[in-house]
C-alpha atoms as a PDB file:
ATOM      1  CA  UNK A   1     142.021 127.422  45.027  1.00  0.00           C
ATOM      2  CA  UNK A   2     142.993 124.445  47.946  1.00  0.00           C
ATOM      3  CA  UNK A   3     142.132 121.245  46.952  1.00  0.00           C
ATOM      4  CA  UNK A   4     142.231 118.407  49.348  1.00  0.00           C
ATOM      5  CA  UNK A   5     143.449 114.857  48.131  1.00  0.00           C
ATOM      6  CA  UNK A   6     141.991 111.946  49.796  1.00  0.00           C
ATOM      7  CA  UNK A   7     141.979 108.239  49.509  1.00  0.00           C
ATOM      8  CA  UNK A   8     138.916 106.259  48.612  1.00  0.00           C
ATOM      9  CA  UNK A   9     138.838 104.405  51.793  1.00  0.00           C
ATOM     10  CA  UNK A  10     140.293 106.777  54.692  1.00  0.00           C
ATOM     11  CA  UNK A  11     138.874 107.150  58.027  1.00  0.00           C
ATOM     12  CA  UNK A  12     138.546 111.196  57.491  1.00  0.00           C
ATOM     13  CA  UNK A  13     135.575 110.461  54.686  1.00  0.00           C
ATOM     14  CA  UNK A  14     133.848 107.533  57.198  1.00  0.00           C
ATOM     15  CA  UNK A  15     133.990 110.014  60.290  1.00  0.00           C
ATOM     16  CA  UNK A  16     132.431 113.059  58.332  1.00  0.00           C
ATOM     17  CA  UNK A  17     129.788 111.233  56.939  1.00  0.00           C
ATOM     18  CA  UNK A  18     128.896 110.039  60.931  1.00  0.00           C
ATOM     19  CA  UNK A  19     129.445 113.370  61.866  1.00  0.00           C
ATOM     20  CA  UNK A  20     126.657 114.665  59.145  1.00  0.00           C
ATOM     21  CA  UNK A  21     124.383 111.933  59.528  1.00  0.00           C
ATOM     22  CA  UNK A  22     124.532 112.643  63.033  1.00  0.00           C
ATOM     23  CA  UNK A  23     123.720 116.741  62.305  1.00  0.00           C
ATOM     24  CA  UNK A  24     120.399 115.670  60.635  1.00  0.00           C
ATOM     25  CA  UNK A  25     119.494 113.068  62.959  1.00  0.00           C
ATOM     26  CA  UNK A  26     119.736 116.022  65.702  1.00  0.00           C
ATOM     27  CA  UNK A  27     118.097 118.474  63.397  1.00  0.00           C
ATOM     28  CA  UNK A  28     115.000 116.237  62.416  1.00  0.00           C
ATOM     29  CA  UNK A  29     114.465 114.747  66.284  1.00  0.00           C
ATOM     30  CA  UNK A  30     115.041 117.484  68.528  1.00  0.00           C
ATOM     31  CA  UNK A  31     111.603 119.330  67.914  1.00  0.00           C
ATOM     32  CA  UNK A  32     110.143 115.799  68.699  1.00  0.00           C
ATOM     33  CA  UNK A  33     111.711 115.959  71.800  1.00  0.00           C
ATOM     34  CA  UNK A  34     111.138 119.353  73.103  1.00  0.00           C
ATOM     35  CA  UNK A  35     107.601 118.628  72.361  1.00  0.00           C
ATOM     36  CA  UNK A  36     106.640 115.687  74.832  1.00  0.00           C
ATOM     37  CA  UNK A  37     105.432 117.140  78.076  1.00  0.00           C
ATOM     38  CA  UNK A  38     106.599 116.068  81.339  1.00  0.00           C
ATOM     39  CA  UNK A  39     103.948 113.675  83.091  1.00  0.00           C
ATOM     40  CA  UNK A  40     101.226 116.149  84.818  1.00  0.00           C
ATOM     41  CA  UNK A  41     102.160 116.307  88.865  1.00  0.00           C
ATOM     42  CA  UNK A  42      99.808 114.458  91.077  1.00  0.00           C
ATOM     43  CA  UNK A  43      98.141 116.092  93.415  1.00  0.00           C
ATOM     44  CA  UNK A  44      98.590 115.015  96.607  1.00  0.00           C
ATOM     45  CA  UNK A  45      96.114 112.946  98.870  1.00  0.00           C
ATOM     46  CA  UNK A  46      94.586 115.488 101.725  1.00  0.00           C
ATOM     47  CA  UNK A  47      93.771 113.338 104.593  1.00  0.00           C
ATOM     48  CA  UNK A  48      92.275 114.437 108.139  1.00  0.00           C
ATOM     49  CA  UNK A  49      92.898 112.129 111.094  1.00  0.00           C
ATOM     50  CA  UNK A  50      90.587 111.439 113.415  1.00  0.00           C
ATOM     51  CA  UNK A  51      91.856 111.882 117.200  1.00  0.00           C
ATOM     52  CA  UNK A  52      89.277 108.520 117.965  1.00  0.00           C
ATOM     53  CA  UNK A  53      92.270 106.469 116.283  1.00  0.00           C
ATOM     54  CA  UNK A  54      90.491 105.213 113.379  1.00  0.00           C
ATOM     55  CA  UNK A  55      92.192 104.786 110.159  1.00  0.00           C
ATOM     56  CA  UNK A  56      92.090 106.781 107.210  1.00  0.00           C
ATOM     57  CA  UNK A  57      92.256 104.617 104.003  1.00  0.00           C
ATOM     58  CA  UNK A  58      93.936 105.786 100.989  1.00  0.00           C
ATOM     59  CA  UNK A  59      94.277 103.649  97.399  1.00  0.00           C
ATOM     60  CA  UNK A  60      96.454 104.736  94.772  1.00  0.00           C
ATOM     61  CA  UNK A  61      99.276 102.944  92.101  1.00  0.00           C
ATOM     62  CA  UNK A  62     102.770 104.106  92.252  1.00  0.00           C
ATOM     63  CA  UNK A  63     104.494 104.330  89.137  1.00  0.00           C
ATOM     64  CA  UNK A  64     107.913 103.470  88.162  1.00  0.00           C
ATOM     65  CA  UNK A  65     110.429 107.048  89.159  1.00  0.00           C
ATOM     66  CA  UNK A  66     106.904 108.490  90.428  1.00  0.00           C
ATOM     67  CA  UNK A  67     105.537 108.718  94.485  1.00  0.00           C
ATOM     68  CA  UNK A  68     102.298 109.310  95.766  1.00  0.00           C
ATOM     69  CA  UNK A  69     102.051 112.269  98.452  1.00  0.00           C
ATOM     70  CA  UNK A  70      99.684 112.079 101.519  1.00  0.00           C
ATOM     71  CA  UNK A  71      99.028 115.304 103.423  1.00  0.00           C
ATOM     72  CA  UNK A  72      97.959 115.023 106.580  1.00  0.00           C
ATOM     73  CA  UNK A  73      98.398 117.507 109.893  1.00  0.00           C
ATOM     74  CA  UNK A  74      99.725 115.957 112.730  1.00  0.00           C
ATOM     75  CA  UNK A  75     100.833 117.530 117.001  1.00  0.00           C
ATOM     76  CA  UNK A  76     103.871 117.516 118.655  1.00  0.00           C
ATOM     77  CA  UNK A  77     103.853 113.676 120.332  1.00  0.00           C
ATOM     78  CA  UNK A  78     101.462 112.101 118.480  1.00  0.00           C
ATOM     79  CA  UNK A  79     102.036 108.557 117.078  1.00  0.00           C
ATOM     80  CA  UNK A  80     101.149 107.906 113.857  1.00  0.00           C
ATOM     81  CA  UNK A  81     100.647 104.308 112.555  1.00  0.00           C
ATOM     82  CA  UNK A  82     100.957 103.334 108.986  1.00  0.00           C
ATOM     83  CA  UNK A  83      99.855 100.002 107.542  1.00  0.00           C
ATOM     84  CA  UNK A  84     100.933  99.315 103.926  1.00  0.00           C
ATOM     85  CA  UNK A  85      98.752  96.429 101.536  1.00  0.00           C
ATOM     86  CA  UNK A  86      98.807  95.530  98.336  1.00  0.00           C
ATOM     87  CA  UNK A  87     100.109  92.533  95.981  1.00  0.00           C
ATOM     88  CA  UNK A  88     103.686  94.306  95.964  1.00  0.00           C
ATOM     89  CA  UNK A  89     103.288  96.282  99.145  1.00  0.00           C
ATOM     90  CA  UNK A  90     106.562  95.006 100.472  1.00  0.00           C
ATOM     91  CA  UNK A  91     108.408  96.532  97.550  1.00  0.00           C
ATOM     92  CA  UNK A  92     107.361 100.418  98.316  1.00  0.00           C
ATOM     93  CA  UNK A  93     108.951 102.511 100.884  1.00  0.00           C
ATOM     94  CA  UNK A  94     107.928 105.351 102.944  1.00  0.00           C
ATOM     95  CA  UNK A  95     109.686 109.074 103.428  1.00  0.00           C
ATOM     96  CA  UNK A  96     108.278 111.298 105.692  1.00  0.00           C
ATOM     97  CA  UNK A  97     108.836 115.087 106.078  1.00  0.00           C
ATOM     98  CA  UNK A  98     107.945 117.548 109.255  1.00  0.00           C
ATOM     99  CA  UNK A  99     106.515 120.435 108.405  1.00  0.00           C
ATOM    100  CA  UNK A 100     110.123 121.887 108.978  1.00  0.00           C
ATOM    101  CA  UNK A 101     111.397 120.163 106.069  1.00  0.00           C
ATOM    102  CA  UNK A 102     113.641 117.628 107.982  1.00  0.00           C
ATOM    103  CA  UNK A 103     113.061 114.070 107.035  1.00  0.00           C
ATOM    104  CA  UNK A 104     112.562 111.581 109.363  1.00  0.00           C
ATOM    105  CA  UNK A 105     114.111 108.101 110.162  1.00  0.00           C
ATOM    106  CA  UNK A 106     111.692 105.556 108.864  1.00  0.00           C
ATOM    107  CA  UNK A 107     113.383 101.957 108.604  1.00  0.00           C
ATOM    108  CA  UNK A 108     113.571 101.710 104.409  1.00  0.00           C
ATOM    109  CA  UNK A 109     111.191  98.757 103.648  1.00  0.00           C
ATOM    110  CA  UNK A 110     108.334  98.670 105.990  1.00  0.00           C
ATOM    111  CA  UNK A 111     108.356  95.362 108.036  1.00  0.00           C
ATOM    112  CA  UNK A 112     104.917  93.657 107.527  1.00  0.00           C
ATOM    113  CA  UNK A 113     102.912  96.290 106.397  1.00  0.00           C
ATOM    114  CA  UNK A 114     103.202  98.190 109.302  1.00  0.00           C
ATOM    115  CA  UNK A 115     104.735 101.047 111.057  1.00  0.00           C
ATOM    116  CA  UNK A 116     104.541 103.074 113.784  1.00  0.00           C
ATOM    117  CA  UNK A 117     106.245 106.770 113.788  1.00  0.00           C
ATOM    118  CA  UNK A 118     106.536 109.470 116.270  1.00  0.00           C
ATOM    119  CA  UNK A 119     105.880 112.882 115.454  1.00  0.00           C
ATOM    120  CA  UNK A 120     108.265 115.923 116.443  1.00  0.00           C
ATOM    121  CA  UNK A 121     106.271 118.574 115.935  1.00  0.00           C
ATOM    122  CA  UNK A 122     102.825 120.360 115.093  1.00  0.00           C
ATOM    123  CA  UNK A 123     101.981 121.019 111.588  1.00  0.00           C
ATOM    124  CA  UNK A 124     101.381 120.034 108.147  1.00  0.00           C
ATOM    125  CA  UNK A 125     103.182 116.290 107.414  1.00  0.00           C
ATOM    126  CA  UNK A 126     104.554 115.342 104.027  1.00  0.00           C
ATOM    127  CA  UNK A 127     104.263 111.012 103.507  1.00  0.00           C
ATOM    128  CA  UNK A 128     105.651 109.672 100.103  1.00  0.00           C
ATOM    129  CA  UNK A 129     105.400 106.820  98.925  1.00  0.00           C
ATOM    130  CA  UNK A 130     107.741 105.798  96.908  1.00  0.00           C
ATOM    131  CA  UNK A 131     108.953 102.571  94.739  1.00  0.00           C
ATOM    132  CA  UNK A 132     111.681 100.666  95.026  1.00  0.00           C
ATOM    133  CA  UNK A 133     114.433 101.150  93.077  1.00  0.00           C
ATOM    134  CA  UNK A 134     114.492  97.711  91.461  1.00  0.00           C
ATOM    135  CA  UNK A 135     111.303  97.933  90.687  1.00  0.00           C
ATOM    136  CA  UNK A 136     111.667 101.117  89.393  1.00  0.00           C
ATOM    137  CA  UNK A 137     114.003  99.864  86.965  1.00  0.00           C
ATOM    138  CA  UNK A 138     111.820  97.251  85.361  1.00  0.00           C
ATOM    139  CA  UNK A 139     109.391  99.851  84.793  1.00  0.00           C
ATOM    140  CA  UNK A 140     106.382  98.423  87.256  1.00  0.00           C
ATOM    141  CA  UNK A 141     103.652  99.929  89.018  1.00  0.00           C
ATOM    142  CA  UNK A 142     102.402  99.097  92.288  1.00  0.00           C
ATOM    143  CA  UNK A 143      98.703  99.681  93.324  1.00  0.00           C
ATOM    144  CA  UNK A 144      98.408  99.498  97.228  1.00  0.00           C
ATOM    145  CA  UNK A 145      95.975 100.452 100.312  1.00  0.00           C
ATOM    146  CA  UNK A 146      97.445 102.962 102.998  1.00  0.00           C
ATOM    147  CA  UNK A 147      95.530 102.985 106.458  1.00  0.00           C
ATOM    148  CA  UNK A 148      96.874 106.147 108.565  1.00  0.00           C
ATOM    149  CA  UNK A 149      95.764 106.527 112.083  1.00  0.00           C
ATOM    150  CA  UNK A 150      96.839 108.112 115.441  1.00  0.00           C
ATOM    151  CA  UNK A 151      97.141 106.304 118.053  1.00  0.00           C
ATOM    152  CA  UNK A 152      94.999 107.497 121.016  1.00  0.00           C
ATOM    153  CA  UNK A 153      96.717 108.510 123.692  1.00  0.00           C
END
């Protein structure tokens, strides 16, 4: 039979009680864990723009690490105008995908509540909205008022 001598007081005795503390904490917290469900995905916002140039008004509230998707089919050409309200509006920012996938260059805060955007291509458009990251970080969300239109040409 081993025996194994220890002080009272060492550092070996403090760092396996941690260590088994630390064993039940994980055994007693991990089926708590496992058992909280993601948030449910949003569905997104199906929109169909007039060609007469009228805008399209959609309200929602962007959580914080969340975005809001707008769906909307857009031509090859076409310019699309965007007009952001809300309390916070000038805290949200836009990203906007081609039915290709590619994203395209929208400025990352949108000036005044508005923006104009020209599309590439025909097809089925992707727009997030999205918060910023400093909100994000405090945890807000931001209610707002989109107005999508196309410009007549």
């Amino acid at each position: 039979m081993v025996r194994i001598y220890h002080r009272k007081n060492s550092p070996w005795r403090s760092t396996a009680t941690v260590a088994w503390l630390l064993t039940v904490l994980i055994a007693l917290f991990s089926p708590l864990a496992a058992a909280i469900p993601p948030p449910p995905e949003r569905p997104p916002h199906n929109v169909n723009l007039p060609d007469s140039g009228c805008a399209v008004k959609v309200e929602d509230e962007v959580r914080a690490y969340d975005f809001v998707t707008v769906r909307f089919s857009g031509t090859k050409g076409s310019k699309l105008a965007l007009e952001l309200t809300g309390d916070l509006a000038h805290q949200l920012q836009f990203d906007l995908r081609a039915p290709s996938g590619t994203l395209l260059e929208i400025p990352a805060k949108i000036d005044q509540g508005f923006q104009r955007v020209l599309l590439p291509e025909d097809g089925d458009y992707h727009l997030y909205v999205v918060m910023d990251a400093d909100q994000a970080r405090i945890g807000r969300s931001i209610r707002f008022i989109l107005a999508i239109s196309k410009e007549p040409r």
